[in-house]
C-alpha atoms as a PDB file:
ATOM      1  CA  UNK A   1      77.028  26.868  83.731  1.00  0.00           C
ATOM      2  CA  UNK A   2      79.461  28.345  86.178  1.00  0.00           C
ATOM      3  CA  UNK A   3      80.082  24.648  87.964  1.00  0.00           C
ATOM      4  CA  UNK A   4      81.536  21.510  86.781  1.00  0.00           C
ATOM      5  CA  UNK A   5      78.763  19.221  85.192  1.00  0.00           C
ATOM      6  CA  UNK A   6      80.836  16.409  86.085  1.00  0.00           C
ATOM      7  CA  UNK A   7      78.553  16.575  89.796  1.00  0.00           C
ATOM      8  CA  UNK A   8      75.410  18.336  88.566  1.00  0.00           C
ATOM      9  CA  UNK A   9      72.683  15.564  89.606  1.00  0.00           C
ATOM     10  CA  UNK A  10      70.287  14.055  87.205  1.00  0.00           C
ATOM     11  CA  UNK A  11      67.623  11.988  89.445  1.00  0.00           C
ATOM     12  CA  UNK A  12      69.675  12.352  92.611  1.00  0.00           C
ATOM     13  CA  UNK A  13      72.508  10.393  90.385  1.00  0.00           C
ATOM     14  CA  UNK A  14      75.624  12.637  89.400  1.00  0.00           C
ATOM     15  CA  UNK A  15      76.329  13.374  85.747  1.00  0.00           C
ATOM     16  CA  UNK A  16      79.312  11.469  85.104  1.00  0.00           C
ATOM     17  CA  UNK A  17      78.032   8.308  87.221  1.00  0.00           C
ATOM     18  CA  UNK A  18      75.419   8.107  85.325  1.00  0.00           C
ATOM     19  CA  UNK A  19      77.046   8.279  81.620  1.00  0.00           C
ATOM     20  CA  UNK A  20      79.549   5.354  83.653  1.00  0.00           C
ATOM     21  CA  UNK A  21      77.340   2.818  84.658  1.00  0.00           C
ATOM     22  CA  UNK A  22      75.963   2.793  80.775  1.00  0.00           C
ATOM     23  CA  UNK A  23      78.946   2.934  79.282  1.00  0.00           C
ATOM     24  CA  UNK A  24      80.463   0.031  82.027  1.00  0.00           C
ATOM     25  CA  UNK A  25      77.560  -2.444  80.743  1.00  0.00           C
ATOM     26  CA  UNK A  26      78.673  -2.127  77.462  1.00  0.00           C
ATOM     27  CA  UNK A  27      82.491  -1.814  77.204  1.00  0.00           C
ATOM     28  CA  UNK A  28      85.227  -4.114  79.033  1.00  0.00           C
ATOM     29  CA  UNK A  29      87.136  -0.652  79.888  1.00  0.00           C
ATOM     30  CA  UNK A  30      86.236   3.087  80.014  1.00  0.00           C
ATOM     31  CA  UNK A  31      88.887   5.733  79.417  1.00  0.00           C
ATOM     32  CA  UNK A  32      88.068   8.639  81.408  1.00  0.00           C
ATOM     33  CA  UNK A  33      89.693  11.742  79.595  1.00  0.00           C
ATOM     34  CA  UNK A  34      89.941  15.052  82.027  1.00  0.00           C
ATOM     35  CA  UNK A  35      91.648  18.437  81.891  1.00  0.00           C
ATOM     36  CA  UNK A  36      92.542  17.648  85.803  1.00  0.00           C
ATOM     37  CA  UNK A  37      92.922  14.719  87.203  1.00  0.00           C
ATOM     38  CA  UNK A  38      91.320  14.954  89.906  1.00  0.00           C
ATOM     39  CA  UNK A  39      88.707  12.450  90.621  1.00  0.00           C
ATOM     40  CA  UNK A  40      89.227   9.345  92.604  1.00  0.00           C
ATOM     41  CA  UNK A  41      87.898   6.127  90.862  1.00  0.00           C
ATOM     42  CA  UNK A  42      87.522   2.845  92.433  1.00  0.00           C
ATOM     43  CA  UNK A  43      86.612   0.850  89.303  1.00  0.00           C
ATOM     44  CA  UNK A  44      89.606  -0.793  87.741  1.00  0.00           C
ATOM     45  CA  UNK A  45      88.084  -0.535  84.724  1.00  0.00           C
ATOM     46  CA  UNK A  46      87.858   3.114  84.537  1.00  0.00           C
ATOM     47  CA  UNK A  47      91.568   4.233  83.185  1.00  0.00           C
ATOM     48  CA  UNK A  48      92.131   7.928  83.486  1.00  0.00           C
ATOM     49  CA  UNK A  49      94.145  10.289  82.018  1.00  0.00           C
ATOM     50  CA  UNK A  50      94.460  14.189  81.518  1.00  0.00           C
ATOM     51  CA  UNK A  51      94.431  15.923  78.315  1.00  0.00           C
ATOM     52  CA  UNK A  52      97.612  16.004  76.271  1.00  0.00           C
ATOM     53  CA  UNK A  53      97.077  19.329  75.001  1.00  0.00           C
ATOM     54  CA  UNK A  54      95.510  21.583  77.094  1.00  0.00           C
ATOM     55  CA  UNK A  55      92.734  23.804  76.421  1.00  0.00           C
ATOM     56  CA  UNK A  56      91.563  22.384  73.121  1.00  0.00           C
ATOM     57  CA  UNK A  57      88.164  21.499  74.208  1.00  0.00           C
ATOM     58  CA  UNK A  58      86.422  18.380  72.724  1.00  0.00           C
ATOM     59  CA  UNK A  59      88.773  17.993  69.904  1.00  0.00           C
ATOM     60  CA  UNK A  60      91.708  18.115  72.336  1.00  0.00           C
ATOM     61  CA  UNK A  61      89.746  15.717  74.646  1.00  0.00           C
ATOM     62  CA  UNK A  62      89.133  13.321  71.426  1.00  0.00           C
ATOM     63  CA  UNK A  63      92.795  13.537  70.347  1.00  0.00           C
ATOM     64  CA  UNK A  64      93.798  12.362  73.909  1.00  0.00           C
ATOM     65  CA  UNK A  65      91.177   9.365  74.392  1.00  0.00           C
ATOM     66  CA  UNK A  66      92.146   8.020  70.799  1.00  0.00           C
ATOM     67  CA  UNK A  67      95.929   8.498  71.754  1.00  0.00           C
ATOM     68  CA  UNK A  68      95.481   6.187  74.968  1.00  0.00           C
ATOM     69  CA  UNK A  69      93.139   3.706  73.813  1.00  0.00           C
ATOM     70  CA  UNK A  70      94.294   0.638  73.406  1.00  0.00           C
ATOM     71  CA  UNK A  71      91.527  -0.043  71.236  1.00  0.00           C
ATOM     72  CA  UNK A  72      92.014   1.026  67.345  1.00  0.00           C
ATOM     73  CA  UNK A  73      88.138   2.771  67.444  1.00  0.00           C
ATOM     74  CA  UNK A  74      86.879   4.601  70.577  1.00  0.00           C
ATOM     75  CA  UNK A  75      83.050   5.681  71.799  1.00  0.00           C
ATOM     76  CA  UNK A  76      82.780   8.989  72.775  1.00  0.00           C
ATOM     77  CA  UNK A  77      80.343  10.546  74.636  1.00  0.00           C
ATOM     78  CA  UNK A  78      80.262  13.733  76.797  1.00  0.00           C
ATOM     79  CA  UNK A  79      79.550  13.606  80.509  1.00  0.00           C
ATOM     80  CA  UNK A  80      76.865  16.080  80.431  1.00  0.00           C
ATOM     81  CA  UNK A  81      74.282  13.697  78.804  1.00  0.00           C
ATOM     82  CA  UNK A  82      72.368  11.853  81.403  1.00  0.00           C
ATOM     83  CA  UNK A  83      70.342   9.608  78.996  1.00  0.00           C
ATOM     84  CA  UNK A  84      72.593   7.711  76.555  1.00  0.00           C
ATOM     85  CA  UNK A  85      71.160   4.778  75.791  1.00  0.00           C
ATOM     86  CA  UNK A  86      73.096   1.583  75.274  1.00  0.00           C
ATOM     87  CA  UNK A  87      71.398  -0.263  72.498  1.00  0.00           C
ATOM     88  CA  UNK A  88      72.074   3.176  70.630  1.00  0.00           C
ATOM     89  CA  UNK A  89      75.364   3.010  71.498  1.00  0.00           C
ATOM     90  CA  UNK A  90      75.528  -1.166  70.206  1.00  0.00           C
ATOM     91  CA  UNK A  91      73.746   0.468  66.896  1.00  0.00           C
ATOM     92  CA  UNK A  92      75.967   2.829  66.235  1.00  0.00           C
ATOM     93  CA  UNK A  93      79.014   0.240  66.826  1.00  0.00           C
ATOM     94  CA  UNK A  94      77.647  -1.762  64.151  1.00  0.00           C
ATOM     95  CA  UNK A  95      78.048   0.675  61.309  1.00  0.00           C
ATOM     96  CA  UNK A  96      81.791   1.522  61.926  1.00  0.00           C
ATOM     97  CA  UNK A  97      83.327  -1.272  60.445  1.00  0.00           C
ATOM     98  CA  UNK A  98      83.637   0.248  56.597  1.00  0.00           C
ATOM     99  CA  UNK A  99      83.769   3.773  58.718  1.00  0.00           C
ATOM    100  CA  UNK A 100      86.666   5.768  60.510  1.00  0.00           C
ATOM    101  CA  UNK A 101      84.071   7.919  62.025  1.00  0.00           C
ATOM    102  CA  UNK A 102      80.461   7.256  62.744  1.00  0.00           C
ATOM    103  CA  UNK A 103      78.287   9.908  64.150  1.00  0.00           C
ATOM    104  CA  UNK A 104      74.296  10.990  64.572  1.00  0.00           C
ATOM    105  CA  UNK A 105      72.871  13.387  61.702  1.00  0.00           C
ATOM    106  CA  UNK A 106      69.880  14.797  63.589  1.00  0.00           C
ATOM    107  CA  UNK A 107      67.608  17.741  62.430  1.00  0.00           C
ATOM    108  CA  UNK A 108      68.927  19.529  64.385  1.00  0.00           C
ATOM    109  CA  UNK A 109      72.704  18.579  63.345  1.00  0.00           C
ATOM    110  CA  UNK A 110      75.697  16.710  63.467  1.00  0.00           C
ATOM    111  CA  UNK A 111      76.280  14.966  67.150  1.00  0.00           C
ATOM    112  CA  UNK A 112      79.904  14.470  67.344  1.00  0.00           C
ATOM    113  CA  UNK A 113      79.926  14.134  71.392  1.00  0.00           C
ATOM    114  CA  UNK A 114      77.789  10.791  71.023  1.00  0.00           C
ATOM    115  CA  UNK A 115      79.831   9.147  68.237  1.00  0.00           C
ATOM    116  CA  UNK A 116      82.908   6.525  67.144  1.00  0.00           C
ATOM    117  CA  UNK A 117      85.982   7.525  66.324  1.00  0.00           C
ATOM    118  CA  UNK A 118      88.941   5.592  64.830  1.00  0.00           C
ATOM    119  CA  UNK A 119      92.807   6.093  65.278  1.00  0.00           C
ATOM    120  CA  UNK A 120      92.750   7.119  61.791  1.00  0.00           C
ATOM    121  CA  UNK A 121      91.605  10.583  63.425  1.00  0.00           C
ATOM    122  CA  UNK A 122      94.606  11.056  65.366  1.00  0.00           C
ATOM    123  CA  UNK A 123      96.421  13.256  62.598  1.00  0.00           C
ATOM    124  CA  UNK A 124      93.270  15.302  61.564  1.00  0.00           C
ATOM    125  CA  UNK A 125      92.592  16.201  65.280  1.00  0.00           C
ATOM    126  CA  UNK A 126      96.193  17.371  65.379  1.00  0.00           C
ATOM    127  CA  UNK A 127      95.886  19.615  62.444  1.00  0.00           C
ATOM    128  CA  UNK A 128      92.729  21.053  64.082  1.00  0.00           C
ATOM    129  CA  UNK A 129      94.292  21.610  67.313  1.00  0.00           C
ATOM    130  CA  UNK A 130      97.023  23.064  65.294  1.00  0.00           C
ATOM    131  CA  UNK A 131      95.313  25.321  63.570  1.00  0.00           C
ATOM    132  CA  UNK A 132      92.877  26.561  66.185  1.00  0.00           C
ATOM    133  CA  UNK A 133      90.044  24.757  64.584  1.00  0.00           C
ATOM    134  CA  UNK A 134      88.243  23.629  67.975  1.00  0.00           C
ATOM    135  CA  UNK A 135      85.064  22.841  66.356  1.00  0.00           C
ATOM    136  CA  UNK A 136      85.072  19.075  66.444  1.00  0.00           C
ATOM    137  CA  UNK A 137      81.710  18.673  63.658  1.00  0.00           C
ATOM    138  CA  UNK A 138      84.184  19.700  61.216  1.00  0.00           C
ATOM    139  CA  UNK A 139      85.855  16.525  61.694  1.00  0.00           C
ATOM    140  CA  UNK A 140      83.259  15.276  59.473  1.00  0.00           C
ATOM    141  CA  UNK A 141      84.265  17.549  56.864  1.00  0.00           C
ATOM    142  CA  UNK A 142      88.356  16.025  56.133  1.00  0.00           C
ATOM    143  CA  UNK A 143      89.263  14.560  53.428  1.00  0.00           C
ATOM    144  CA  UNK A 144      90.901  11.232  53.861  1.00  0.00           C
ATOM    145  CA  UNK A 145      88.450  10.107  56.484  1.00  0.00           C
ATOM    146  CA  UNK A 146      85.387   7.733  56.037  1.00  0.00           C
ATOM    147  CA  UNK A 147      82.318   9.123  57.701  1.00  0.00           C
ATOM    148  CA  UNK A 148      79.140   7.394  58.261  1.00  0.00           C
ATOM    149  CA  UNK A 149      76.306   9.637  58.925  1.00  0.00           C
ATOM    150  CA  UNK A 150      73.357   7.975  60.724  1.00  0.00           C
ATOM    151  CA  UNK A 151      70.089   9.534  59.944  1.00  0.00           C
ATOM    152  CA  UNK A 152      67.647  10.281  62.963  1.00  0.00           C
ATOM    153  CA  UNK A 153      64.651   8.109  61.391  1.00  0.00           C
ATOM    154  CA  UNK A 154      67.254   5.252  62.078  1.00  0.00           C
ATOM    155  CA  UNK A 155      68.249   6.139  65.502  1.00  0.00           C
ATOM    156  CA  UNK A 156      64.457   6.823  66.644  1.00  0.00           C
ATOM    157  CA  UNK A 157      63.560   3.368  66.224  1.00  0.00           C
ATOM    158  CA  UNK A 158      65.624   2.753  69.458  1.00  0.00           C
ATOM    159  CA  UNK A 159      65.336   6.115  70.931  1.00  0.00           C
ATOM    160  CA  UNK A 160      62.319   7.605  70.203  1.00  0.00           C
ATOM    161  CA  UNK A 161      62.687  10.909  71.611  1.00  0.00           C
ATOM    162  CA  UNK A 162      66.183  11.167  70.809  1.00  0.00           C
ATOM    163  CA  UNK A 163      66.982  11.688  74.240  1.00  0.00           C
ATOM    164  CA  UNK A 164      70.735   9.626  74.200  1.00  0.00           C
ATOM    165  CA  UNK A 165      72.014  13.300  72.628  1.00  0.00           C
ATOM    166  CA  UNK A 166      70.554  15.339  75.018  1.00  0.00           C
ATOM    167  CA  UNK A 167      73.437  17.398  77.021  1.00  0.00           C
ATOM    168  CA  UNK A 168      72.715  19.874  79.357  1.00  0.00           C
ATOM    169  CA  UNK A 169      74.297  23.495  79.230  1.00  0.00           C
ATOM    170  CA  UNK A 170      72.178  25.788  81.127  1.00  0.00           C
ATOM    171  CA  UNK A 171      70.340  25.143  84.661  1.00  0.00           C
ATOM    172  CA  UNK A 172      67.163  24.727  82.473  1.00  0.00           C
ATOM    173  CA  UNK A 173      68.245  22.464  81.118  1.00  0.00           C
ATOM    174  CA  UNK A 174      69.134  20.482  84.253  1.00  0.00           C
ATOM    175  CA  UNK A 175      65.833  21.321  85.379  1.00  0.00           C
ATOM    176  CA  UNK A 176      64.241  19.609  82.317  1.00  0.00           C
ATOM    177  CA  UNK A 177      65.932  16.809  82.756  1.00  0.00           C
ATOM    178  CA  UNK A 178      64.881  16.182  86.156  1.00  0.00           C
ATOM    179  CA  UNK A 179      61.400  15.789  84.737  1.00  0.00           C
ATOM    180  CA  UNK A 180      62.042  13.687  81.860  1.00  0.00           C
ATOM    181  CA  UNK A 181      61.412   9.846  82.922  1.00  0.00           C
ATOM    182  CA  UNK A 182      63.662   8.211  79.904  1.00  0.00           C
ATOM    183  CA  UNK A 183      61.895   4.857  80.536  1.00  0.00           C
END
């Protein structure tokens, strides 16, 4: 998009403060994972830390959250995705406990920036990274990990219009979200 979504404004609210103030009401501690650090945060419940190895995109980003948690299972979600909705979130934290990995299996795919990951994952993002396997959907795909799909007809019952995995990746995008009133 040519600037960093972190600030792009949904309803006169930045990007990341919105995905924040969600994911503040529903976990005791947020773990802020960034290529930089370079953000000032007065919330001591917002730990932050920069990626561990740099320029491995989502997966790398994963690898690093899981790695600093202090929590065995993590919720991760991407900054650019103004609507995530926190019963969704509760939902999906429900299902994990047979699970190492518990994602959204929409029509249109697999969402693995709106999922739950468990330190189980830690190696398998490692070999990925390794091998230059940045795609983080195919974490899905390894052998040795439990993953619960969740079918959309589940999720719409608490999101109708699927809006907790919308991201935004083009000013269009922004745009439409500016008009979209999630309530």
């Amino acid at each position: 998009m040519g600037v960093d979504k972190r600030h792009l404004s949904v309803h006169g609210q930045p990007l990341l403060d919105r995905v924040l103030s969600v994911l503040l009401g529903v976990f005791p501690e947020v773990l802020l994972v960034l290529a930089e650090r370079d953000l000032p945060r007065q919330d001591e419940r917002i730990r932050m830390v920069t990626d561990l190895i740099p320029g491995c995109a989502a997966v790398g980003g994963l690898y690093t959250g899981l790695y600093y948690s202090r929590y065995p299972r993590v919720f991760v979600v991407a900054c650019d995705m103004p609507f995530i909705n926190p019963d969704v979130i509760e939902f999906f934290s429900q299902k994990l406990e047979a699970a190492d990995v518990v994602l959204a299996q929409l029509v249109t795919g697999l969402q693995p920036l709106h999922g739950l990951y468990s330190k189980k994952c830690l190696p398998f993002l490692k070999e990925m990274m390794d091998a230059g396997e940045l795609r983080l959907q195919h974490i899905a795909d390894k052998q040795g990990l439990v993953v619960h799909r969740i079918p959309e007809s589940e999720i719409k019952s608490l999101d109708p219009q699927l809006l907790s995995f919308l991201n935004l990746n083009s000013p269009s995008d922004v745009e439409l979200a500016n008009k979209i009133n999630p309530c």
